[in-house]
C-alpha atoms as a PDB file:
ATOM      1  CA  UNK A   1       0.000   0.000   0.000  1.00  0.00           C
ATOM      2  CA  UNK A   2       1.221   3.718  -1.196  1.00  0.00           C
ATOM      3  CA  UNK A   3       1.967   5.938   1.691  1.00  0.00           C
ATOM      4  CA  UNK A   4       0.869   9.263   0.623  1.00  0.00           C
ATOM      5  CA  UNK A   5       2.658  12.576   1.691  1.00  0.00           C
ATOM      6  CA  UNK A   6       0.237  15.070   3.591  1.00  0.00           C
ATOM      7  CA  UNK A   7       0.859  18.474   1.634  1.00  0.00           C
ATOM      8  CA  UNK A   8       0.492  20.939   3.660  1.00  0.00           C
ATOM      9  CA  UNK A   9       0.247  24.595   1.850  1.00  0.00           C
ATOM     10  CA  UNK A  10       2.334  27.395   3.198  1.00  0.00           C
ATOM     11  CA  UNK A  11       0.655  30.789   1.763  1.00  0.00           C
ATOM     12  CA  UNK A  12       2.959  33.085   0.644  1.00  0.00           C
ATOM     13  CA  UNK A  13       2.033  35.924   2.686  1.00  0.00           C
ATOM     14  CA  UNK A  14       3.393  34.102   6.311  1.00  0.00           C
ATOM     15  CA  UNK A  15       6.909  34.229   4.650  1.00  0.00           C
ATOM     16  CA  UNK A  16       7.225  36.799   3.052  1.00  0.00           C
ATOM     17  CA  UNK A  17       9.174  39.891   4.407  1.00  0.00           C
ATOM     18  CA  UNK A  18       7.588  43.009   5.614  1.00  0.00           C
ATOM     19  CA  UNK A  19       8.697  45.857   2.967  1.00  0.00           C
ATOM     20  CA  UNK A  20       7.291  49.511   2.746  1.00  0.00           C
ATOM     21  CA  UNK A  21       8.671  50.993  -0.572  1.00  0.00           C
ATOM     22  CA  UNK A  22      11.063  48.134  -1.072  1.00  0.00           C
ATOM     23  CA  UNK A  23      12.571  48.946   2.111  1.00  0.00           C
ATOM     24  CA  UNK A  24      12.799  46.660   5.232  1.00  0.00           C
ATOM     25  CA  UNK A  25      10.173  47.976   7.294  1.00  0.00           C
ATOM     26  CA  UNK A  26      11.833  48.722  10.597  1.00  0.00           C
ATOM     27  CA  UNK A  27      14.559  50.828   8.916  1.00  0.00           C
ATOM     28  CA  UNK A  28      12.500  52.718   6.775  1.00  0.00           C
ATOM     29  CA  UNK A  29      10.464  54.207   9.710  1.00  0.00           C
ATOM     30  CA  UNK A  30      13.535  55.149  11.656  1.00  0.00           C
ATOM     31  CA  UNK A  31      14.674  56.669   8.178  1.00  0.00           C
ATOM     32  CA  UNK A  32      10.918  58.464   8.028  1.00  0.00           C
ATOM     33  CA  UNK A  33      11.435  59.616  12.066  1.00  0.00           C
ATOM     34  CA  UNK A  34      14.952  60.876  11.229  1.00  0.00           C
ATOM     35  CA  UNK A  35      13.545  63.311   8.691  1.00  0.00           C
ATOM     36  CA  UNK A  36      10.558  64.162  10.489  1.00  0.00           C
ATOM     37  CA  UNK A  37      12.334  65.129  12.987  1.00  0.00           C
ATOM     38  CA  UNK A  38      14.973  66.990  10.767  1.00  0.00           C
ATOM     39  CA  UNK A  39      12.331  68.762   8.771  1.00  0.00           C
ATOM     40  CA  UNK A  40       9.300  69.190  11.211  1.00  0.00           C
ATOM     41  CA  UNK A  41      11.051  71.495  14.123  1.00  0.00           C
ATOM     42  CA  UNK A  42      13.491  72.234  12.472  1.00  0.00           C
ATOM     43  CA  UNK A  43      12.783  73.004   9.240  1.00  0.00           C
ATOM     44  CA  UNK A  44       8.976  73.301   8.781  1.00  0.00           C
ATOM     45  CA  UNK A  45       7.500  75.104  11.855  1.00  0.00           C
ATOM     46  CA  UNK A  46      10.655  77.685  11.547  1.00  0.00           C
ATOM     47  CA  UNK A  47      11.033  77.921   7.663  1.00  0.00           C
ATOM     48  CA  UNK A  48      14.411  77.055   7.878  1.00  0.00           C
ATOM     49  CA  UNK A  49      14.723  76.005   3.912  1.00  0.00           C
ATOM     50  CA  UNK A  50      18.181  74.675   4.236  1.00  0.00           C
ATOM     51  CA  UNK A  51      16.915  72.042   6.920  1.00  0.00           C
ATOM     52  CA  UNK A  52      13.834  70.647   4.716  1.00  0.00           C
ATOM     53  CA  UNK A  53      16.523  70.383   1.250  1.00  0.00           C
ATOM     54  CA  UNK A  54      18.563  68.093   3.678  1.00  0.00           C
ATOM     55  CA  UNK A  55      15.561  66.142   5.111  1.00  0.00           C
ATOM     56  CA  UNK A  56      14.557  65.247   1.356  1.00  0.00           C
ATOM     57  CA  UNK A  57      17.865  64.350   0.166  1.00  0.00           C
ATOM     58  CA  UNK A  58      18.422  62.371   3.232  1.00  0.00           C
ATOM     59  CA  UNK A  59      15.207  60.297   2.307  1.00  0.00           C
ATOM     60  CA  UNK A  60      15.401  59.876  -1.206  1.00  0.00           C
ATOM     61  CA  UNK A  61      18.941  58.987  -0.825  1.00  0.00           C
ATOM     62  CA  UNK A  62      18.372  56.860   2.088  1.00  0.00           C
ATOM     63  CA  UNK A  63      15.378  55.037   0.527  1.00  0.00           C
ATOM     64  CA  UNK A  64      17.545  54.220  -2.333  1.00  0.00           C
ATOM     65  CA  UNK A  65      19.826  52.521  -0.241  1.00  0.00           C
ATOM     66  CA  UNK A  66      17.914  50.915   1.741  1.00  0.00           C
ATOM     67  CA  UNK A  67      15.738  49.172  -1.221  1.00  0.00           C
ATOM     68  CA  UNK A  68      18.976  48.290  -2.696  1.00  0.00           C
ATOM     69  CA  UNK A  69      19.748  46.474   0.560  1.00  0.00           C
ATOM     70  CA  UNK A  70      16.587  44.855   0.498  1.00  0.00           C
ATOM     71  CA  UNK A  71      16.493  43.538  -3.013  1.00  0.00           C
ATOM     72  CA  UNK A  72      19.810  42.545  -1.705  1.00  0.00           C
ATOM     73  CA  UNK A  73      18.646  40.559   1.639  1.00  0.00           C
ATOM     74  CA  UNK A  74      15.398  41.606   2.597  1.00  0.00           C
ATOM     75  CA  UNK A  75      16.536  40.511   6.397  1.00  0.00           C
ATOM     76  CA  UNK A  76      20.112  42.146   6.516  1.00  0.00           C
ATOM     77  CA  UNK A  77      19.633  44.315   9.108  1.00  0.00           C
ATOM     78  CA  UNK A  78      18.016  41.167  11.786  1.00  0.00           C
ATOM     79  CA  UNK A  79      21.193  38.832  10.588  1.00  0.00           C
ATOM     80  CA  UNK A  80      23.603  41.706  11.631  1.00  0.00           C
ATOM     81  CA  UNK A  81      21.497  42.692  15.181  1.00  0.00           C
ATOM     82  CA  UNK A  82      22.057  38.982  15.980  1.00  0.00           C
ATOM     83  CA  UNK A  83      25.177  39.374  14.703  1.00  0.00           C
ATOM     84  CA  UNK A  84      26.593  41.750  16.844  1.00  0.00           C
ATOM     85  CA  UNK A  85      24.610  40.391  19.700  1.00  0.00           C
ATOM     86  CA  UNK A  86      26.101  36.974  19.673  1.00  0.00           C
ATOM     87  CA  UNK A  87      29.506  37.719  18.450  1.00  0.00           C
ATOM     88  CA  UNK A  88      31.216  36.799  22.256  1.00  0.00           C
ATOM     89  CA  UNK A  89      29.870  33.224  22.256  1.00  0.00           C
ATOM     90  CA  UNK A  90      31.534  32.022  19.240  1.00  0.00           C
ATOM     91  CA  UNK A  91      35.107  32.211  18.856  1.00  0.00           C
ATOM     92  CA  UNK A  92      36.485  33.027  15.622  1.00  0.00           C
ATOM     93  CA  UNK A  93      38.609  30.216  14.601  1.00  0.00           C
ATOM     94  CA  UNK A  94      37.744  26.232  14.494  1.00  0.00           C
ATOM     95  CA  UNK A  95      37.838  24.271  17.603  1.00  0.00           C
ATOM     96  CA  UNK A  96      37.823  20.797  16.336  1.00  0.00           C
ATOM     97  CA  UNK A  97      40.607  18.827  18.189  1.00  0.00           C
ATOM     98  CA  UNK A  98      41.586  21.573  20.575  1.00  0.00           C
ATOM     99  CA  UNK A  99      42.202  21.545  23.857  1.00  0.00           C
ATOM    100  CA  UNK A 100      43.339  25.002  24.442  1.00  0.00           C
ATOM    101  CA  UNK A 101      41.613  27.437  22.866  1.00  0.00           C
ATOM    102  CA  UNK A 102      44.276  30.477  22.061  1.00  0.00           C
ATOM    103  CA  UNK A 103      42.679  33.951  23.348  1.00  0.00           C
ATOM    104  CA  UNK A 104      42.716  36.854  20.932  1.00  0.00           C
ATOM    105  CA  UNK A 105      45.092  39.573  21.842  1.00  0.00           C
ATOM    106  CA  UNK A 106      44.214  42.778  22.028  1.00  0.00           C
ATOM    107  CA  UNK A 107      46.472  45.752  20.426  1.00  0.00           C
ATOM    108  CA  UNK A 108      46.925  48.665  22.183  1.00  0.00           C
END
């Protein structure tokens, strides 16, 4: 008798990554607050014209970027958090077969 494989469907829109422009999500609303912040007090309630040019080249340039670091790896900036927040539990080098691990030194 056939065993039969239960298929079980995955829908595309539980894996698929959370993008607003073709920008990871959580770094394009920092990028938004930044400029806000850059263009509201400073630049909009004041008039300050200098301080509004920078705010818009700040987000068209930074949502370029970070849409080419999406298409790129639409998770970069989760793999680097956990990253940089495991980087003291693993050492750097292979420890197959040794006893003694060698410590890093430190230049100063």
């Amino acid at each position: 008798m056939e065993e039969h494989l239960r298929i079980i469907p995955i829908h595309r829109s539980l894996v698929r990554p959370q993008l607003i422009m073709g920008c990871e999500r959580f770094l394009f609303l920092m990028l938004c607050m930044v400029v806000t912040l850059l263009a509201g007090p400073g630049g909009l309630m004041t008039g300050n014209l200098l301080n509004m040019t920078i705010a818009g080249a700040l987000f068209f340039v930074g949502r370029a970027l970070l849409a080419h670091m999406a298409k790129t790896d639409a998770q970069m900036s989760d793999v680097f958090r956990r990253s940089v927040q495991y980087r003291g539990e693993y050492p750097a080098s292979s420890t197959a077969g040794f006893r003694n691990i060698p410590r890093a030194r430190r230049w100063s």
